[in-house]
Structure formats: structure tokens, C-alpha cells
C-alpha atoms as a PDB file:
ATOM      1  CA  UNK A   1    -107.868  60.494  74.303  1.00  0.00           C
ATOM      2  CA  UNK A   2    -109.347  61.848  77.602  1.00  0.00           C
ATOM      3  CA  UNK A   3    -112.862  63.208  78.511  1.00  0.00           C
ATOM      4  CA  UNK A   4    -113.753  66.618  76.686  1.00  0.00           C
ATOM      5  CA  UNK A   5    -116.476  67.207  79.159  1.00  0.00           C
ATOM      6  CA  UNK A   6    -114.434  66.297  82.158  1.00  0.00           C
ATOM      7  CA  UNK A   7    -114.024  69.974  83.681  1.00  0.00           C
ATOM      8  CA  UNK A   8    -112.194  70.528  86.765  1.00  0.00           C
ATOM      9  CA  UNK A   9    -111.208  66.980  87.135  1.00  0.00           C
ATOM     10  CA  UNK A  10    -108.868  67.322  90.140  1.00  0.00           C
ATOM     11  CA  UNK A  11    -110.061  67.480  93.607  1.00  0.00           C
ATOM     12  CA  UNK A  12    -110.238  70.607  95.587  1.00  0.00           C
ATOM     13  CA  UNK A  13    -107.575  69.450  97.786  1.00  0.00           C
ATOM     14  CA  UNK A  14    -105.109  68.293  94.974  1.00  0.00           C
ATOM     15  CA  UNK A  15    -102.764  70.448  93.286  1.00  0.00           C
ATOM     16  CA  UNK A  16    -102.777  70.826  89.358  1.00  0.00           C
ATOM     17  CA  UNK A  17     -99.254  69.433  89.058  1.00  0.00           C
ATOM     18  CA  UNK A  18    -100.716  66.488  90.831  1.00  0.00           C
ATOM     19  CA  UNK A  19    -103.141  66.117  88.746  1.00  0.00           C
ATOM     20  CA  UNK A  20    -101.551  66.251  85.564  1.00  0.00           C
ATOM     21  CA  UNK A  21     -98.799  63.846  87.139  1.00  0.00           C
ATOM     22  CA  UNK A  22    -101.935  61.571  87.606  1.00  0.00           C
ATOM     23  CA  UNK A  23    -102.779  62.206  83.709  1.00  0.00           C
ATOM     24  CA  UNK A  24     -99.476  61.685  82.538  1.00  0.00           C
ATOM     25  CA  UNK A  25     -99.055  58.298  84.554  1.00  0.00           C
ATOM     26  CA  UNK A  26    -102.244  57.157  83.431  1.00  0.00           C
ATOM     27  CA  UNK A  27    -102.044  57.699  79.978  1.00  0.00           C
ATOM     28  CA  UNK A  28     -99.676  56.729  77.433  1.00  0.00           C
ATOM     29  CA  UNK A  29     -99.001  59.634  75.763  1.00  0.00           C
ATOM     30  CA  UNK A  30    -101.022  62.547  76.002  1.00  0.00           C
ATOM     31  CA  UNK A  31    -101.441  66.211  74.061  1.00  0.00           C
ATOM     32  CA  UNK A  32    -101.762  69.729  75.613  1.00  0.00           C
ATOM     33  CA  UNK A  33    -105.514  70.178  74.498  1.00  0.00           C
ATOM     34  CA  UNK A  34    -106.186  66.778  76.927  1.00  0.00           C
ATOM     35  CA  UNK A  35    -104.561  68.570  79.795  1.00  0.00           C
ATOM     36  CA  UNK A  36    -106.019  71.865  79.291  1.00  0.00           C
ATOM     37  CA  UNK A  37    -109.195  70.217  79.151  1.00  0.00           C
ATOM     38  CA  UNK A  38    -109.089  67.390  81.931  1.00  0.00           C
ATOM     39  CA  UNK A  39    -107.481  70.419  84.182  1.00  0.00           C
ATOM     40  CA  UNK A  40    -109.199  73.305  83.594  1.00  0.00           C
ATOM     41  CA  UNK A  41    -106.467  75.755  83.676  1.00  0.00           C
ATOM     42  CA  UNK A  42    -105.328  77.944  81.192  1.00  0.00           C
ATOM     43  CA  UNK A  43    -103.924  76.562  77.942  1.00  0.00           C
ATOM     44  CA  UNK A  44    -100.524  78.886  77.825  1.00  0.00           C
ATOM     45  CA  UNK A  45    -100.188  77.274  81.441  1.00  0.00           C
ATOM     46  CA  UNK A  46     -99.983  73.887  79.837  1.00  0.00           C
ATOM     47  CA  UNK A  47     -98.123  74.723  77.116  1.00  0.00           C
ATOM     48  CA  UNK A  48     -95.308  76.621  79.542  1.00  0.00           C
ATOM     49  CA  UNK A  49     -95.957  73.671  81.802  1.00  0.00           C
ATOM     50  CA  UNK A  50     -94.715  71.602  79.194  1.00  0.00           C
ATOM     51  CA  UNK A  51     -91.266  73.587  77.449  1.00  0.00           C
ATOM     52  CA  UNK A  52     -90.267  73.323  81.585  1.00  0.00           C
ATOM     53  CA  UNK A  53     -91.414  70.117  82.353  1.00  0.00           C
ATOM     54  CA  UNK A  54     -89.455  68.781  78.798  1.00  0.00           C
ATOM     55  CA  UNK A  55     -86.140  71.089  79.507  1.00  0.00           C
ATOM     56  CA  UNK A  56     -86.270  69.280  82.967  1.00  0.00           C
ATOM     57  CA  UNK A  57     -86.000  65.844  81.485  1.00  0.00           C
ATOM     58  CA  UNK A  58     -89.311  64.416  82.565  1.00  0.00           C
ATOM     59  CA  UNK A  59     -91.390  64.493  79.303  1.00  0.00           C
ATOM     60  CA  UNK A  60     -90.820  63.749  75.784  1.00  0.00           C
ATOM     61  CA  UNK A  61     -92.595  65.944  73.173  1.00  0.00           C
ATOM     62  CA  UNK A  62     -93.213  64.987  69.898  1.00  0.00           C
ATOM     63  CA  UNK A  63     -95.576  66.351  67.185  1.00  0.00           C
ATOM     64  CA  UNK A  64     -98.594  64.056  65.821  1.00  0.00           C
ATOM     65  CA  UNK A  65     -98.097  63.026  62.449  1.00  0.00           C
ATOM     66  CA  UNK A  66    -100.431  65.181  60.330  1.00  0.00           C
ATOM     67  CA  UNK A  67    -101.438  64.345  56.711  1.00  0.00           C
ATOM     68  CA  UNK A  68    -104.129  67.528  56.457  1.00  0.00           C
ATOM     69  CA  UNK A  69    -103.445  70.921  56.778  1.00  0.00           C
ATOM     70  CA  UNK A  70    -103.150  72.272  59.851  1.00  0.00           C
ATOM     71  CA  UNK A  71    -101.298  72.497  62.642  1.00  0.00           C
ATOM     72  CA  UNK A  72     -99.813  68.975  64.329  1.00  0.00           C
ATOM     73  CA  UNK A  73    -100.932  67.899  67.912  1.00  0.00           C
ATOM     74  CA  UNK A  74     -97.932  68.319  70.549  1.00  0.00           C
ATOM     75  CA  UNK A  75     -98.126  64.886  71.937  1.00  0.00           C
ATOM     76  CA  UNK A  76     -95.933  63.919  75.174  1.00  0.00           C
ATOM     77  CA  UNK A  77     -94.924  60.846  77.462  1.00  0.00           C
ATOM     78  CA  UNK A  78     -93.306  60.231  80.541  1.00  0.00           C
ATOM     79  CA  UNK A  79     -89.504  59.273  81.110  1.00  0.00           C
ATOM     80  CA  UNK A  80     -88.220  56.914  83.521  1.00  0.00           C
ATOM     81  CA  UNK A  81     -87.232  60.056  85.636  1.00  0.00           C
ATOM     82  CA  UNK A  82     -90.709  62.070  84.988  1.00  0.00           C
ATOM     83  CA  UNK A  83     -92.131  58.387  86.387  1.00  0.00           C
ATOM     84  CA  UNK A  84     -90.133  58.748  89.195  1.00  0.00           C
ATOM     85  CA  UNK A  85     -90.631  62.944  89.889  1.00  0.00           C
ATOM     86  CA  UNK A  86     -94.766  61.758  89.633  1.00  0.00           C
ATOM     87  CA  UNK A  87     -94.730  58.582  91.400  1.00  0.00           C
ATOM     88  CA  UNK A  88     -92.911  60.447  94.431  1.00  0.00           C
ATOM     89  CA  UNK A  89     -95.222  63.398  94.279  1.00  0.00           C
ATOM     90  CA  UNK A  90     -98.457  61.453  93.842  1.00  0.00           C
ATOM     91  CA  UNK A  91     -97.372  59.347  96.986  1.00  0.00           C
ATOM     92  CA  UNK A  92     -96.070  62.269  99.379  1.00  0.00           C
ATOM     93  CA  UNK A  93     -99.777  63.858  98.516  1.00  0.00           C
ATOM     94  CA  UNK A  94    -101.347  60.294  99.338  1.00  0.00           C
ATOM     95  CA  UNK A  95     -99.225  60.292 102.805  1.00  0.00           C
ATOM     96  CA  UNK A  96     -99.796  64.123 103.490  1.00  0.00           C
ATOM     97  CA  UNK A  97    -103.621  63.071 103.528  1.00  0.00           C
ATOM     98  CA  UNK A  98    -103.662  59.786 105.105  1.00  0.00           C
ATOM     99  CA  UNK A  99    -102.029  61.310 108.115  1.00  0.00           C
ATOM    100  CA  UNK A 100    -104.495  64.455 107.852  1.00  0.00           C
ATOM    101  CA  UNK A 101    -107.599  62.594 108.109  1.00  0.00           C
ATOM    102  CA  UNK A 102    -106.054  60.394 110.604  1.00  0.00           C
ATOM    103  CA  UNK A 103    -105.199  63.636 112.893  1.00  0.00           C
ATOM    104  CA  UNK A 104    -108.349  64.420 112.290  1.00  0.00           C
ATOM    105  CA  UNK A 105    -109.657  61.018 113.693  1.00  0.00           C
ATOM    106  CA  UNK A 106    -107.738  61.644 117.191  1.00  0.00           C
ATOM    107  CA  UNK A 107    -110.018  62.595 119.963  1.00  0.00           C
ATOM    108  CA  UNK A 108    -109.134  65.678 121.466  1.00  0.00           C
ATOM    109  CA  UNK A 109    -107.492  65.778 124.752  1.00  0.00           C
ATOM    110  CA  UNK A 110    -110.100  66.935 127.812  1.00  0.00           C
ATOM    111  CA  UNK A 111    -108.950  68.662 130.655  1.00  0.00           C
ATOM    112  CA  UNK A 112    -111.009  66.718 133.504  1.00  0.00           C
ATOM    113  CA  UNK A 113    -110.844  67.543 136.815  1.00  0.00           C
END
């Protein structure tokens, strides 16, 4: 189980699907309540989020066994190809910043004269 308190948890620079790629890959499996919390956003976002993200093949849902009344957790995990769609996005994000902040390292040109 994540954080409850953990608000906001991305930073301002990273997407939400890259965060909750960086959720799903770092937990084993993981309910819509976790995400909405850990996120922030909305919780009908998650739960759309996850009908496409599960009709696309890259999560598994599966309902938490429940022995009390009430209604079961939506649990879900990554598939090898969900592994592969997050790995890929998680490390396109890590090069799109590494070669920001190294642009951002070049001196700037002068004209002298």
C-alpha cells in the first residue's frame, strides 16, 4: 500500500501518466484509491485511466478478495507489454530532461567584436 498523505507526488515537470507509470513499475500490484491518492487527480480519471489502459493490454485488473460487505478493491499489475509502454516512457522523459538541463548548461554564444 502507498502513502495516504503523499499529495501531489509527481514533480511539476512530470506528466501524470509518468507518474503513475512510475507507481505501477514500482509496485506490485496496486488499486485505484493508491493512484488517486499518490496522484492527486481526480478519481473517475483513474478509474477511466484504467478500463483504457486494461483494453490496451498493459494492465491486468482484478478485484480484491472481500470476505465483508462491501464493495471489493480493483487491484491491477503490469504486463510484460505495460513494462515495456512504461519503461520507454519513463526513459524518453529521463532523456528529454537530461538534454534540457544540459542545453541549459551551454554558454551562450557572444557576439565580440
Amino acid at each position: 500500500m502507498l502513502k495516504k498523505n503523499a499529495k501531489n507526488w509527481w514533480s511539476p515537470k512530470e506528466r501524470p501518466i509518468q507518474t503513475i507509470g512510475r507507481v505501477l513499475l514500482s509496485n506490485g500490484r496496486v488499486s485505484q484509491t493508491d493512484l488517486y491518492l499518490t496522484t492527486g487527480l481526480p478519481s473517475w480519471k483513474i478509474s477511466r485511466l484504467f478500463r483504457r489502459l486494461e483494453i490496451l493490454g498493459f494492465i491486468e485488473v482484478e478485484k480484491e478478495p472481500r470476505f465483508t460487505r462491501g464493495r471489493p478493491r480493483k487491484l491491477c499489475r503490469l504486463t510484460a507489454s505495460g513494462i515495456e509502454y512504461f519503461t520507454g516512457l519513463l526513459r524518453e522523459a529521463d532523456e528529454e530532461g537530461n538534454a534540457q538541463s544540459c542545453a541549459s548548461r551551454q554558454p551562450f554564444a557572444t557576439r565580440g567584436g
